[in-house]
PDB file of N, CA and C in Angstrom:
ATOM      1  N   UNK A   1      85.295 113.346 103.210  1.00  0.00           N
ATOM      2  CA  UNK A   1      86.723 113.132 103.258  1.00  0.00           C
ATOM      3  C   UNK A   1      86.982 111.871 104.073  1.00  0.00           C
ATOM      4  N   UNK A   2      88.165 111.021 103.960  1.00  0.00           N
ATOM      5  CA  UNK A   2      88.032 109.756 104.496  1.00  0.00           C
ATOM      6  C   UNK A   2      89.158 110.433 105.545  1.00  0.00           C
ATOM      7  N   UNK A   3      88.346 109.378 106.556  1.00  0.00           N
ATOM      8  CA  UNK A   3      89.060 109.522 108.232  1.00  0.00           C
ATOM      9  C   UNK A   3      90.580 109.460 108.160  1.00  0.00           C
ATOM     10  N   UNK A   4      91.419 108.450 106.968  1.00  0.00           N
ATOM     11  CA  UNK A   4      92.799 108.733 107.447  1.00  0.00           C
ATOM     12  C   UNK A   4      93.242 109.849 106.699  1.00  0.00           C
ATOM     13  N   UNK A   5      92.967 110.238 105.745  1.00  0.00           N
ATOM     14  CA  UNK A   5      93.735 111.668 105.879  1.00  0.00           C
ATOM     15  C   UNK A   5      93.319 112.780 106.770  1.00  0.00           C
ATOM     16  N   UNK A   6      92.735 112.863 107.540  1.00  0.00           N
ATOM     17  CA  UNK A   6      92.525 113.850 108.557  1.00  0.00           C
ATOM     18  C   UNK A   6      93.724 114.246 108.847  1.00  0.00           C
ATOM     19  N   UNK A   7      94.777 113.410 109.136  1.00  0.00           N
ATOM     20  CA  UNK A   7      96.066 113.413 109.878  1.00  0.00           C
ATOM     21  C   UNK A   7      96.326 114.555 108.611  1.00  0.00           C
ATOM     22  N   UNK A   8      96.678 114.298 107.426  1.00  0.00           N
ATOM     23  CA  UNK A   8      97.470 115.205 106.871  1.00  0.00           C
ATOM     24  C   UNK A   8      97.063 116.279 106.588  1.00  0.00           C
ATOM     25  N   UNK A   9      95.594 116.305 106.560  1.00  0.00           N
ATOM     26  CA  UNK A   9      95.026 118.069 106.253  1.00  0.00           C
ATOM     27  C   UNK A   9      95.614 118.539 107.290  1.00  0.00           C
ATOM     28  N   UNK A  10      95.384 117.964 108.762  1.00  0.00           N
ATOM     29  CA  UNK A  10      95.633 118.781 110.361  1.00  0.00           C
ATOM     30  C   UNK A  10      96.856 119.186 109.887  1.00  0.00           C
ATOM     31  N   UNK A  11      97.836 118.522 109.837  1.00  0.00           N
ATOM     32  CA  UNK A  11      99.272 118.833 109.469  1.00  0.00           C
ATOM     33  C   UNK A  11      99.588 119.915 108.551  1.00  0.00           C
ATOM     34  N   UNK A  12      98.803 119.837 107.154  1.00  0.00           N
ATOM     35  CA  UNK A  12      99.177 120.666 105.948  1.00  0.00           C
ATOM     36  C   UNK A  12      98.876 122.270 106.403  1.00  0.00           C
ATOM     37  N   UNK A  13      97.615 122.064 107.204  1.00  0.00           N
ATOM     38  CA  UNK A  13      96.913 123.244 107.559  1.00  0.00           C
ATOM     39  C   UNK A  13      97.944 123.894 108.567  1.00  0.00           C
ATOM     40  N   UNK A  14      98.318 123.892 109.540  1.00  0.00           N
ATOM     41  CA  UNK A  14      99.735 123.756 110.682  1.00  0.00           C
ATOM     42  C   UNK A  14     100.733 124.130 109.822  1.00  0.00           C
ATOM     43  N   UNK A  15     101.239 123.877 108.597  1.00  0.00           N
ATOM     44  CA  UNK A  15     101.984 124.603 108.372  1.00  0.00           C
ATOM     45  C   UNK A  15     102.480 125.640 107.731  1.00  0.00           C
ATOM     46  N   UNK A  16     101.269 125.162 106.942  1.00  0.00           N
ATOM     47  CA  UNK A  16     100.059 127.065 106.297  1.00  0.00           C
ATOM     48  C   UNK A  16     100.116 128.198 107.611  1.00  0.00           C
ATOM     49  N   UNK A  17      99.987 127.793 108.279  1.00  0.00           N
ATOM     50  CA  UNK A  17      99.610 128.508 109.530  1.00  0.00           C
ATOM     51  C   UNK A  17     100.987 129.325 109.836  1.00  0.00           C
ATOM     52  N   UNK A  18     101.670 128.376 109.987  1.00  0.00           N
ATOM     53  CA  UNK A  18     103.529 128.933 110.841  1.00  0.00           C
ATOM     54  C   UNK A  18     103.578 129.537 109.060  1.00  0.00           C
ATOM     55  N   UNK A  19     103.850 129.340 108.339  1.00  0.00           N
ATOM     56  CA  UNK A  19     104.240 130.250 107.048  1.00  0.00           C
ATOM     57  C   UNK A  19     103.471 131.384 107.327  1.00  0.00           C
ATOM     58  N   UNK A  20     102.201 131.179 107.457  1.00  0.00           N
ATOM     59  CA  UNK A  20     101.284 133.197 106.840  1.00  0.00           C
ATOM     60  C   UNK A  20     101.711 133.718 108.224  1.00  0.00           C
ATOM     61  N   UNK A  21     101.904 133.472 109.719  1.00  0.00           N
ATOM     62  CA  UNK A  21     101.658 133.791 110.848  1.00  0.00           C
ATOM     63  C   UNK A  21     102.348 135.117 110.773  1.00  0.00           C
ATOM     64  N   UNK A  22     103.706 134.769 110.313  1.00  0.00           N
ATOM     65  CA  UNK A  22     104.565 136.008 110.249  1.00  0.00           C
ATOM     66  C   UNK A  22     103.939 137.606 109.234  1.00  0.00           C
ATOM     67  N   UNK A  23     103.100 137.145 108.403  1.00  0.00           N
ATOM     68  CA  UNK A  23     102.726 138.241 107.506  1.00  0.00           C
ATOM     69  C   UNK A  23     101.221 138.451 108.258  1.00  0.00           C
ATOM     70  N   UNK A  24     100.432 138.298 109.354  1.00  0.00           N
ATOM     71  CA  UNK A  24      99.441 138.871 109.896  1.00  0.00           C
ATOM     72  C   UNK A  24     100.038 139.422 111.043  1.00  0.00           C
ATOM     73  N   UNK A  25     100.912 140.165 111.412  1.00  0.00           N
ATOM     74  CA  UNK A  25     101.339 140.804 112.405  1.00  0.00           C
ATOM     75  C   UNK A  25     102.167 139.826 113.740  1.00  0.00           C
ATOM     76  N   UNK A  26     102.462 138.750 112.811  1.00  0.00           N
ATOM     77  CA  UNK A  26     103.625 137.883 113.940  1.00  0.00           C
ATOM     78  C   UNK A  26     103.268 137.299 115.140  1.00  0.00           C
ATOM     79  N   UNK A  27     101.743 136.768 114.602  1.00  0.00           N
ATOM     80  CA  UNK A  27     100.980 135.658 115.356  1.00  0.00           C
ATOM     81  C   UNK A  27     101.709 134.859 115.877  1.00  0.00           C
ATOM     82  N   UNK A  28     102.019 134.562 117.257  1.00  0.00           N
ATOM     83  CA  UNK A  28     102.343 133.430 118.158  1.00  0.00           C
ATOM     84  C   UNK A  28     102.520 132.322 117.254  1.00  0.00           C
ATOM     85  N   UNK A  29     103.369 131.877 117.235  1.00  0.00           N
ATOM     86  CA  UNK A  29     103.367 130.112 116.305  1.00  0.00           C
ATOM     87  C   UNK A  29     103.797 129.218 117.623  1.00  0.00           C
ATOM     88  N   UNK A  30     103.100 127.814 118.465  1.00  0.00           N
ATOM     89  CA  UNK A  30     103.655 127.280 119.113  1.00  0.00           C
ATOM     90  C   UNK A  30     105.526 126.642 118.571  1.00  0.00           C
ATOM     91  N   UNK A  31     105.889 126.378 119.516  1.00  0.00           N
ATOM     92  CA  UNK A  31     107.520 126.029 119.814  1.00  0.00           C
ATOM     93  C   UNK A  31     107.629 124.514 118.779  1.00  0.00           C
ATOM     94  N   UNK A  32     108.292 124.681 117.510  1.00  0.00           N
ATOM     95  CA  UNK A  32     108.728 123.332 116.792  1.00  0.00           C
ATOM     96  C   UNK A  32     109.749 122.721 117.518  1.00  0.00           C
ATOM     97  N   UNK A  33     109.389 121.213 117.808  1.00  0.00           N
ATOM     98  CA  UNK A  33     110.453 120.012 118.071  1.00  0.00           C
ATOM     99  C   UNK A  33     111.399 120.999 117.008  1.00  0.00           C
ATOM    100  N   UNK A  34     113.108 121.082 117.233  1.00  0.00           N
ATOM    101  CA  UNK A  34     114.166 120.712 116.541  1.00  0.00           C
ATOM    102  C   UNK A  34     114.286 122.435 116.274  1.00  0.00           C
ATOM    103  N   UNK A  35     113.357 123.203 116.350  1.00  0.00           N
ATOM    104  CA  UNK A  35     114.167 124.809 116.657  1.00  0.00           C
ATOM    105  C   UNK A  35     115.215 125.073 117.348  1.00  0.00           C
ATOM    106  N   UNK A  36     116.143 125.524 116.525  1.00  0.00           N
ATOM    107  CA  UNK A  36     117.422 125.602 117.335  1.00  0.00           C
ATOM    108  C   UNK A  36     117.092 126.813 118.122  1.00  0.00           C
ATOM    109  N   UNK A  37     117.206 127.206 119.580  1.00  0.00           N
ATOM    110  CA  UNK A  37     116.781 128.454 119.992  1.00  0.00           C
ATOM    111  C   UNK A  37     118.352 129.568 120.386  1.00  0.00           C
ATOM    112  N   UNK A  38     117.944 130.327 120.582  1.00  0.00           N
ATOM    113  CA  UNK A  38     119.287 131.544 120.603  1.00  0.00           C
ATOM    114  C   UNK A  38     120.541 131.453 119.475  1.00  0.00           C
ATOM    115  N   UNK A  39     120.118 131.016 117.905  1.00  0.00           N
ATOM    116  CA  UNK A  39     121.048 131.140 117.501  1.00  0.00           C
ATOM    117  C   UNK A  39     120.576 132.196 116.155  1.00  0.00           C
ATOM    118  N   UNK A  40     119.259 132.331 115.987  1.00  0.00           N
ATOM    119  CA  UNK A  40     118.089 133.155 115.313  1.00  0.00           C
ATOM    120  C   UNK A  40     116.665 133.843 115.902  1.00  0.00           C
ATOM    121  N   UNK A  41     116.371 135.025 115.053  1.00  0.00           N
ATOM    122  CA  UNK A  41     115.474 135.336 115.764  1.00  0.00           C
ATOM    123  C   UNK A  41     114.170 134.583 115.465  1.00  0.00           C
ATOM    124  N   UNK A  42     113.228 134.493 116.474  1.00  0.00           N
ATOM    125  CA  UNK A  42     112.181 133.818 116.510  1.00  0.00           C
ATOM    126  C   UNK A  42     111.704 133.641 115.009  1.00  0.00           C
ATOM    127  N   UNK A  43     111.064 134.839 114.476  1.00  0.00           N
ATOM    128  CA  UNK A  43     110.339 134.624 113.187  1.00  0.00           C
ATOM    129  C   UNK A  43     111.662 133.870 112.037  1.00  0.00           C
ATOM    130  N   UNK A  44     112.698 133.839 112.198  1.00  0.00           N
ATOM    131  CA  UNK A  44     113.552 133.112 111.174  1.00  0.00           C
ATOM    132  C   UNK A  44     113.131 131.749 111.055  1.00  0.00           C
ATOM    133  N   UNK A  45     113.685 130.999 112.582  1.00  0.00           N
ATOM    134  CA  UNK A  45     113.636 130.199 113.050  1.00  0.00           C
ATOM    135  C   UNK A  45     112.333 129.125 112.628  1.00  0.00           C
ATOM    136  N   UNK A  46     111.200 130.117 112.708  1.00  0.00           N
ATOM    137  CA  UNK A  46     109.570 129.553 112.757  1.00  0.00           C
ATOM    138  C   UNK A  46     109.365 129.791 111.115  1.00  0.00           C
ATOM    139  N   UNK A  47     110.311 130.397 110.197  1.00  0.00           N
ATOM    140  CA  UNK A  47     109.916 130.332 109.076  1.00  0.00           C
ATOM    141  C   UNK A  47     111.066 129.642 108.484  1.00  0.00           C
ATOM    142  N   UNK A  48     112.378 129.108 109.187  1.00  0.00           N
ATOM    143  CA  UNK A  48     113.174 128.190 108.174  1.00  0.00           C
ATOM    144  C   UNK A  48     112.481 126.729 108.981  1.00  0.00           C
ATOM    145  N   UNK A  49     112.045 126.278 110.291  1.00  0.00           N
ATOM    146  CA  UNK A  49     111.135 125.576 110.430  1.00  0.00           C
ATOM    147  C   UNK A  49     110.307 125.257 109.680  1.00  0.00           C
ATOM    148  N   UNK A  50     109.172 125.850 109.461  1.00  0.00           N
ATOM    149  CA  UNK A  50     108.275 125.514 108.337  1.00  0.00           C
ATOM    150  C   UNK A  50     108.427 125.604 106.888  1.00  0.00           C
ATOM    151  N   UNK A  51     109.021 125.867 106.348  1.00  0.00           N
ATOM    152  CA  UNK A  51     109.740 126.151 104.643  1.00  0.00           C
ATOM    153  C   UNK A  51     110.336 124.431 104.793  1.00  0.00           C
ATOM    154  N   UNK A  52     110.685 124.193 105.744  1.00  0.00           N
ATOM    155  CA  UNK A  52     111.952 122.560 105.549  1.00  0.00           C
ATOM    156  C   UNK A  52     111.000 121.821 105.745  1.00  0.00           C
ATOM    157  N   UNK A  53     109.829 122.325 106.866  1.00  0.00           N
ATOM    158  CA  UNK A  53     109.068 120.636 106.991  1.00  0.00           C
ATOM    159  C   UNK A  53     107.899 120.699 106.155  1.00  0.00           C
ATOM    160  N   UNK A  54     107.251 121.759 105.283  1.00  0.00           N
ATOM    161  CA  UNK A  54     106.828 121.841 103.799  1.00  0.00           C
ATOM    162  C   UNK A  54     107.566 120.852 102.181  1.00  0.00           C
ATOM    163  N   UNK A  55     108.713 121.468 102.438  1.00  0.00           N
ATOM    164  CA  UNK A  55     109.548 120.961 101.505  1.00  0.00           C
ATOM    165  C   UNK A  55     109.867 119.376 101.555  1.00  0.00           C
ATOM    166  N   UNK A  56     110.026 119.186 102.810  1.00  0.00           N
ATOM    167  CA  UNK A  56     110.230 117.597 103.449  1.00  0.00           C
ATOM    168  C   UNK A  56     109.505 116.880 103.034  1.00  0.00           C
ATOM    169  N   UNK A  57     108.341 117.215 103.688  1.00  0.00           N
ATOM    170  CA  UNK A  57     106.967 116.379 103.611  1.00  0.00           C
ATOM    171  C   UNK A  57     106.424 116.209 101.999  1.00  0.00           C
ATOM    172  N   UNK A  58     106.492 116.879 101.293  1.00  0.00           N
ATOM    173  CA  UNK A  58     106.238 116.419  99.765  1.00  0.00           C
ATOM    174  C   UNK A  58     107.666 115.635  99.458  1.00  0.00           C
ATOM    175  N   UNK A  59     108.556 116.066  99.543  1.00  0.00           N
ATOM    176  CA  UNK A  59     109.654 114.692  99.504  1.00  0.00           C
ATOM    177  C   UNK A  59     109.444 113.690  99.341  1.00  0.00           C
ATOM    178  N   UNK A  60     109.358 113.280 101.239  1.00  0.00           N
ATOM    179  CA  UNK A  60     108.972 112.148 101.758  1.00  0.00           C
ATOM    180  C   UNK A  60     107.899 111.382 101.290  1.00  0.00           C
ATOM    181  N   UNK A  61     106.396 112.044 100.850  1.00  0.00           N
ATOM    182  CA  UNK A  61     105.678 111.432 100.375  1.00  0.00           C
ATOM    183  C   UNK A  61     105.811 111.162  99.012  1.00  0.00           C
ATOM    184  N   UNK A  62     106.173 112.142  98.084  1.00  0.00           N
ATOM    185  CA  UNK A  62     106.683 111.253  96.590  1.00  0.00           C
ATOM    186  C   UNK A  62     108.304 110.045  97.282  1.00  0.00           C
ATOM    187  N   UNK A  63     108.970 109.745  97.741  1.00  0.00           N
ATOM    188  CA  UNK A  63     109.593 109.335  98.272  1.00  0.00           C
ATOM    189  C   UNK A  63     109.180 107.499  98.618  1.00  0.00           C
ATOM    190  N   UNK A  64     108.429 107.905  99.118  1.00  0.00           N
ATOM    191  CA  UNK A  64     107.397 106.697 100.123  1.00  0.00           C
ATOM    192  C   UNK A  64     106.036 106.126  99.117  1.00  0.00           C
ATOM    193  N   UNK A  65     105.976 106.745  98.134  1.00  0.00           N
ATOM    194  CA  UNK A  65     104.949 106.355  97.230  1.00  0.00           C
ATOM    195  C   UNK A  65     105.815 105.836  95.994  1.00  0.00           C
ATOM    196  N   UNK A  66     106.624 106.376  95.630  1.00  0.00           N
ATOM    197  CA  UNK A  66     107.651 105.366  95.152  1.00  0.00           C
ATOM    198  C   UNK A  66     108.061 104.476  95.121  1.00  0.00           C
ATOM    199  N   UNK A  67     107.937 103.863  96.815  1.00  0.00           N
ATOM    200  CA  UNK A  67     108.774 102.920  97.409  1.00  0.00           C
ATOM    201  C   UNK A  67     110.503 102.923  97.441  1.00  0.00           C
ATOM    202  N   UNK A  68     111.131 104.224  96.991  1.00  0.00           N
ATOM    203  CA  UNK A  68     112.297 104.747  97.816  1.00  0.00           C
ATOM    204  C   UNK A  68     112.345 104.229  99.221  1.00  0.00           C
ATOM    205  N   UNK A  69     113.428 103.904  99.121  1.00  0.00           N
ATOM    206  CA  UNK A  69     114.389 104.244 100.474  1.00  0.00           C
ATOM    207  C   UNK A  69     114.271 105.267 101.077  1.00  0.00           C
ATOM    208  N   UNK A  70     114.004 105.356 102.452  1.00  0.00           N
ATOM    209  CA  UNK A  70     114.284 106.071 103.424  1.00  0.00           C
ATOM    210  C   UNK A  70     115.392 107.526 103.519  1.00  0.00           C
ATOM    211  N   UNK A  71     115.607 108.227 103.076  1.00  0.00           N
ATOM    212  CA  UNK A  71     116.983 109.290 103.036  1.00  0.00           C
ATOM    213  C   UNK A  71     116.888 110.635 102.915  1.00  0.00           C
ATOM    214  N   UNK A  72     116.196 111.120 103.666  1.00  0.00           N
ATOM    215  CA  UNK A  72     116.366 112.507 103.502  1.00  0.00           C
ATOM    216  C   UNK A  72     117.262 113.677 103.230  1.00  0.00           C
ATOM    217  N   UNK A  73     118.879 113.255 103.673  1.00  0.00           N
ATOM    218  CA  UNK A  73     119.619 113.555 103.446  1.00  0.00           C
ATOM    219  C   UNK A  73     120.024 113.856 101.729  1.00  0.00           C
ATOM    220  N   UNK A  74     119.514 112.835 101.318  1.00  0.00           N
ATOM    221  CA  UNK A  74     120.053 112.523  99.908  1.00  0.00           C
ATOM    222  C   UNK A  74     119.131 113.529  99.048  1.00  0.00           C
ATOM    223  N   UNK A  75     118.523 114.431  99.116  1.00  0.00           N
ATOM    224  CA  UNK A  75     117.649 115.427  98.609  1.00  0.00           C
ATOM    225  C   UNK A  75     118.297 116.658  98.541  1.00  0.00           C
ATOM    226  N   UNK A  76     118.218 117.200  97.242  1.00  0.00           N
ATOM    227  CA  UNK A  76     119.366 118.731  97.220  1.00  0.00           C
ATOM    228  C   UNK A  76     118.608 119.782  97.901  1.00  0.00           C
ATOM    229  N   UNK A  77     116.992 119.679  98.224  1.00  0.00           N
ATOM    230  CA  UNK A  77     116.892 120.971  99.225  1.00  0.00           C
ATOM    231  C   UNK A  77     117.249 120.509 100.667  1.00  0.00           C
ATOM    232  N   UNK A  78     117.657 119.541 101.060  1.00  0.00           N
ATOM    233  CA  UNK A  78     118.625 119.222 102.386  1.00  0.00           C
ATOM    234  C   UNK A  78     119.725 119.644 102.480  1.00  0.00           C
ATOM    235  N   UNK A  79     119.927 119.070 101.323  1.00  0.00           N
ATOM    236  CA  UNK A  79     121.659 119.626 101.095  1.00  0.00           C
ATOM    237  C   UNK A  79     122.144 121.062 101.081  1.00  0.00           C
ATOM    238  N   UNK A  80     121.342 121.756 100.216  1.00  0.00           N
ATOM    239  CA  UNK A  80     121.516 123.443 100.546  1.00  0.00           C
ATOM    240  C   UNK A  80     120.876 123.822 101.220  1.00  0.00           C
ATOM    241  N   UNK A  81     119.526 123.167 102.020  1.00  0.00           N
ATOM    242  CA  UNK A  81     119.312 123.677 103.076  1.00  0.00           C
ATOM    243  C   UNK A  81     118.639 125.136 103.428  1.00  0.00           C
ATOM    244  N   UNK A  82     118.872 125.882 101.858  1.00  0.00           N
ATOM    245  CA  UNK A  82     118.649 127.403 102.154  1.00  0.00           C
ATOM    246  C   UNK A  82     117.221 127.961 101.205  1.00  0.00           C
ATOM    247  N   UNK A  83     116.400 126.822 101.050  1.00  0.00           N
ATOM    248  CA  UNK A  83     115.649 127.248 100.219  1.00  0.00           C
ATOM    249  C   UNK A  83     114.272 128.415 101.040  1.00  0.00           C
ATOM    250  N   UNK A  84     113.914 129.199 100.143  1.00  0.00           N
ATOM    251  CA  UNK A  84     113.326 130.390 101.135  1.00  0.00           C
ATOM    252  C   UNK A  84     114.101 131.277 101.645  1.00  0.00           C
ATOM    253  N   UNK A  85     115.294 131.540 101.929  1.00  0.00           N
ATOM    254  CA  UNK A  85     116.368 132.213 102.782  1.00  0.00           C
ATOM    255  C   UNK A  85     116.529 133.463 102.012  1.00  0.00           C
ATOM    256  N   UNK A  86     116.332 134.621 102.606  1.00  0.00           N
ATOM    257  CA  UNK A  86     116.869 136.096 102.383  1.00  0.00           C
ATOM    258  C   UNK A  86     117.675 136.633 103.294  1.00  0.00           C
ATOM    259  N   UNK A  87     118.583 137.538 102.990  1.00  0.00           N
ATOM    260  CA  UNK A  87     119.076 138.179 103.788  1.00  0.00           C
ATOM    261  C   UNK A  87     118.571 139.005 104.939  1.00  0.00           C
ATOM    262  N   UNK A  88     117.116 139.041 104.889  1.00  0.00           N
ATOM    263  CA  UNK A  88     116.802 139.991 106.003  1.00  0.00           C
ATOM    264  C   UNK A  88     116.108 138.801 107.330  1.00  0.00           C
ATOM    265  N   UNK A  89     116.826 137.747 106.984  1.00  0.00           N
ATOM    266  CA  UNK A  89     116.741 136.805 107.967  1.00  0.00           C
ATOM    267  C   UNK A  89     117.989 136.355 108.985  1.00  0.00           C
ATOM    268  N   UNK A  90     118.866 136.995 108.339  1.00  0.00           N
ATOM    269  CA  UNK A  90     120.199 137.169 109.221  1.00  0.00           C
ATOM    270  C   UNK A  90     120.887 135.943 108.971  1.00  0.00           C
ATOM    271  N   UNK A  91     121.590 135.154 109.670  1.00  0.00           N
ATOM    272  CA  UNK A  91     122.550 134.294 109.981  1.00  0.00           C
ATOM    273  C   UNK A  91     122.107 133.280 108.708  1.00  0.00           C
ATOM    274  N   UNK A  92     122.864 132.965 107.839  1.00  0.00           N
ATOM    275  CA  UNK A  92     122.216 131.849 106.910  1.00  0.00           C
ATOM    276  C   UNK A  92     123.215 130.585 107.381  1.00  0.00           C
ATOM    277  N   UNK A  93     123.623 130.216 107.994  1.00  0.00           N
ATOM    278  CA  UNK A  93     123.885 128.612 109.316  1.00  0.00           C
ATOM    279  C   UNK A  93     122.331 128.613 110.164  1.00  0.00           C
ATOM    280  N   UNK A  94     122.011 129.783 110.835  1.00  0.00           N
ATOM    281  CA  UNK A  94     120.926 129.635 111.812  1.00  0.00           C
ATOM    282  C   UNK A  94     119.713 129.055 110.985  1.00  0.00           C
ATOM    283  N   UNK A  95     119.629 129.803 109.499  1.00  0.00           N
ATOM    284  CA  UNK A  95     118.538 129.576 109.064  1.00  0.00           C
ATOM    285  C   UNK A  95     118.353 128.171 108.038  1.00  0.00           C
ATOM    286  N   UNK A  96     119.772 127.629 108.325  1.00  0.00           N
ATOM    287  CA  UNK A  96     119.808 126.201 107.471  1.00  0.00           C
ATOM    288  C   UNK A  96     119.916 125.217 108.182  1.00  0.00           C
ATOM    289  N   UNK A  97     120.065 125.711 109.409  1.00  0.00           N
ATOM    290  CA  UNK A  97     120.238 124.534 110.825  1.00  0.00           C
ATOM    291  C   UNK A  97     118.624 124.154 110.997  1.00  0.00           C
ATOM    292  N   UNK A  98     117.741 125.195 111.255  1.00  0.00           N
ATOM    293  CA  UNK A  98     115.973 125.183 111.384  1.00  0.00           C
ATOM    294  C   UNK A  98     115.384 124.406 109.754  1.00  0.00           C
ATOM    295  N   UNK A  99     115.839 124.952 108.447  1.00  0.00           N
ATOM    296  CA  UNK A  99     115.599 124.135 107.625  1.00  0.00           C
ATOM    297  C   UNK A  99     115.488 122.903 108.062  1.00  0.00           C
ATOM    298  N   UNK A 100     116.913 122.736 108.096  1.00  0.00           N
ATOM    299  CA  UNK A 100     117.199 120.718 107.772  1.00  0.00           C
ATOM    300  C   UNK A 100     116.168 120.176 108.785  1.00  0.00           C
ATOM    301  N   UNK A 101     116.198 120.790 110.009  1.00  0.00           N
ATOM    302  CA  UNK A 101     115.569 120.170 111.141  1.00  0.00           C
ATOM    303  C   UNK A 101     114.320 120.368 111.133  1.00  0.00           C
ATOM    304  N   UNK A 102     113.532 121.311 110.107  1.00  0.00           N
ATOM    305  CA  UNK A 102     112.124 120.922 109.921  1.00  0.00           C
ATOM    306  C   UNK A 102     112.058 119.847 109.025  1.00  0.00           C
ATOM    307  N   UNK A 103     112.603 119.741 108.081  1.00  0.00           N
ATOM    308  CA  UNK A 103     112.937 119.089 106.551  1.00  0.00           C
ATOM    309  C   UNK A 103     112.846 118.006 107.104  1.00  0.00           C
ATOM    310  N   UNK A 104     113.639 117.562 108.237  1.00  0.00           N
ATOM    311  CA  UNK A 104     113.859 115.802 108.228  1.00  0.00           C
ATOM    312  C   UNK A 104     112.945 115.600 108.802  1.00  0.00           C
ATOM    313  N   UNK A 105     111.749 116.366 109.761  1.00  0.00           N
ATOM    314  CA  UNK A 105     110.569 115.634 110.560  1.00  0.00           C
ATOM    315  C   UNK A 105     109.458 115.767 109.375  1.00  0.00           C
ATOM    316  N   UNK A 106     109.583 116.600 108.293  1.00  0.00           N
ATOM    317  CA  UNK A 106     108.633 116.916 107.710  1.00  0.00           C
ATOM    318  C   UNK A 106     108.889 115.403 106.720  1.00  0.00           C
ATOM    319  N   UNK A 107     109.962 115.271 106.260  1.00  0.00           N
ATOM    320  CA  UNK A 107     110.378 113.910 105.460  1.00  0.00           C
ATOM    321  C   UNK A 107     110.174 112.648 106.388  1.00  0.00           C
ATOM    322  N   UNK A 108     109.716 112.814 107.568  1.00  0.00           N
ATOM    323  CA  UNK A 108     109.860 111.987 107.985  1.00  0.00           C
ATOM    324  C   UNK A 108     107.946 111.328 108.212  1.00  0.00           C
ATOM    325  N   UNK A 109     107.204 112.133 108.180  1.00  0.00           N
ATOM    326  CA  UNK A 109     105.741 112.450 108.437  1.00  0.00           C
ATOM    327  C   UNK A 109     105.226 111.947 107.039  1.00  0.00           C
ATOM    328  N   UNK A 110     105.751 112.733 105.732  1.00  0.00           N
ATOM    329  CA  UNK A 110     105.317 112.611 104.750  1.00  0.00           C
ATOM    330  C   UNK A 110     106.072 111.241 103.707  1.00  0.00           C
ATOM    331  N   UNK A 111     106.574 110.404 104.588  1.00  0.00           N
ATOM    332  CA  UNK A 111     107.460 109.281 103.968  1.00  0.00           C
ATOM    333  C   UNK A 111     106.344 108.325 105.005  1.00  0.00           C
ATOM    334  N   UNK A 112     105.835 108.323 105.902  1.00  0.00           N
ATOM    335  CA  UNK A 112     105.048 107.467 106.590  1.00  0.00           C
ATOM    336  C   UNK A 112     103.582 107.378 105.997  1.00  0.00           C
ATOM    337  N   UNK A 113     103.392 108.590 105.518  1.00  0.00           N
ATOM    338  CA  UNK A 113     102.101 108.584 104.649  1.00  0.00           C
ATOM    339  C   UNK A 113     101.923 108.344 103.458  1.00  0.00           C
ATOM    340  N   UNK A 114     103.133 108.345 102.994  1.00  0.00           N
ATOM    341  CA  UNK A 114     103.218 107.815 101.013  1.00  0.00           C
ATOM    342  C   UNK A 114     103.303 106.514 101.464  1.00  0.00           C
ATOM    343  N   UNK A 115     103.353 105.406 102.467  1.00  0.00           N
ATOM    344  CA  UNK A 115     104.059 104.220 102.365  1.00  0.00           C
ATOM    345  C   UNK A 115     102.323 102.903 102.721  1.00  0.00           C
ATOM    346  N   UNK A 116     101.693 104.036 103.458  1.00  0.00           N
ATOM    347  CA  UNK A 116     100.369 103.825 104.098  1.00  0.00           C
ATOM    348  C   UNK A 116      99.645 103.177 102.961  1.00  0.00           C
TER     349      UNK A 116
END
């Protein structure tokens, strides 16, 4: 495997990780930059976290391999924000606030690596 993608397996693998964590008995996931805290419960939070910066990051990299512009915003799973979302996750603001805010670091990771 060549040395610069290391970066993105480490990454891809990380967020494999925060997705299954919750279905092996609610394995510890360290604290994501941009978790909104006390407005969801932990496992929401750590799974609308990772669902946005999944979703992001293939974005960003078809995005950046394109040679697109920069915009994360401009993407309809930003825009609704609710992709992954069930009701037994409670608050759907809490759980679209953790989206976007994984979404845009994840668009933001995977727009630096399509451009490489």
């Amino acid at each position: 495997m060549h040395v610069h993608r290391w970066p993105r397996v480490l990454r891809t693998s990380a967020v494999f990780a925060m997705l299954l964590a919750p279905l092996f008995g609610g394995a510890a996931v360290a604290a994501q930059p941009g978790i909104v805290s006390g407005q969801a419960p932990r496992r929401q939070q750590e799974t609308a976290y990772a669902r946005g910066y999944a979703d992001g990051y293939r974005r960003g990299l078809a995005d950046g391999r394109r040679g697109d512009r920069y915009d994360p915003a401009e993407s309809r799973e930003y825009r609704g924000g609710e992709d992954g979302y069930t009701d037994s996750y409670g608050s759907r603001d809490a759980y679209r606030t953790n989206y976007r805010a994984g979404f845009r670091r994840g668009y933001e990771d995977g727009y630096r690596d399509g451009t490489r």
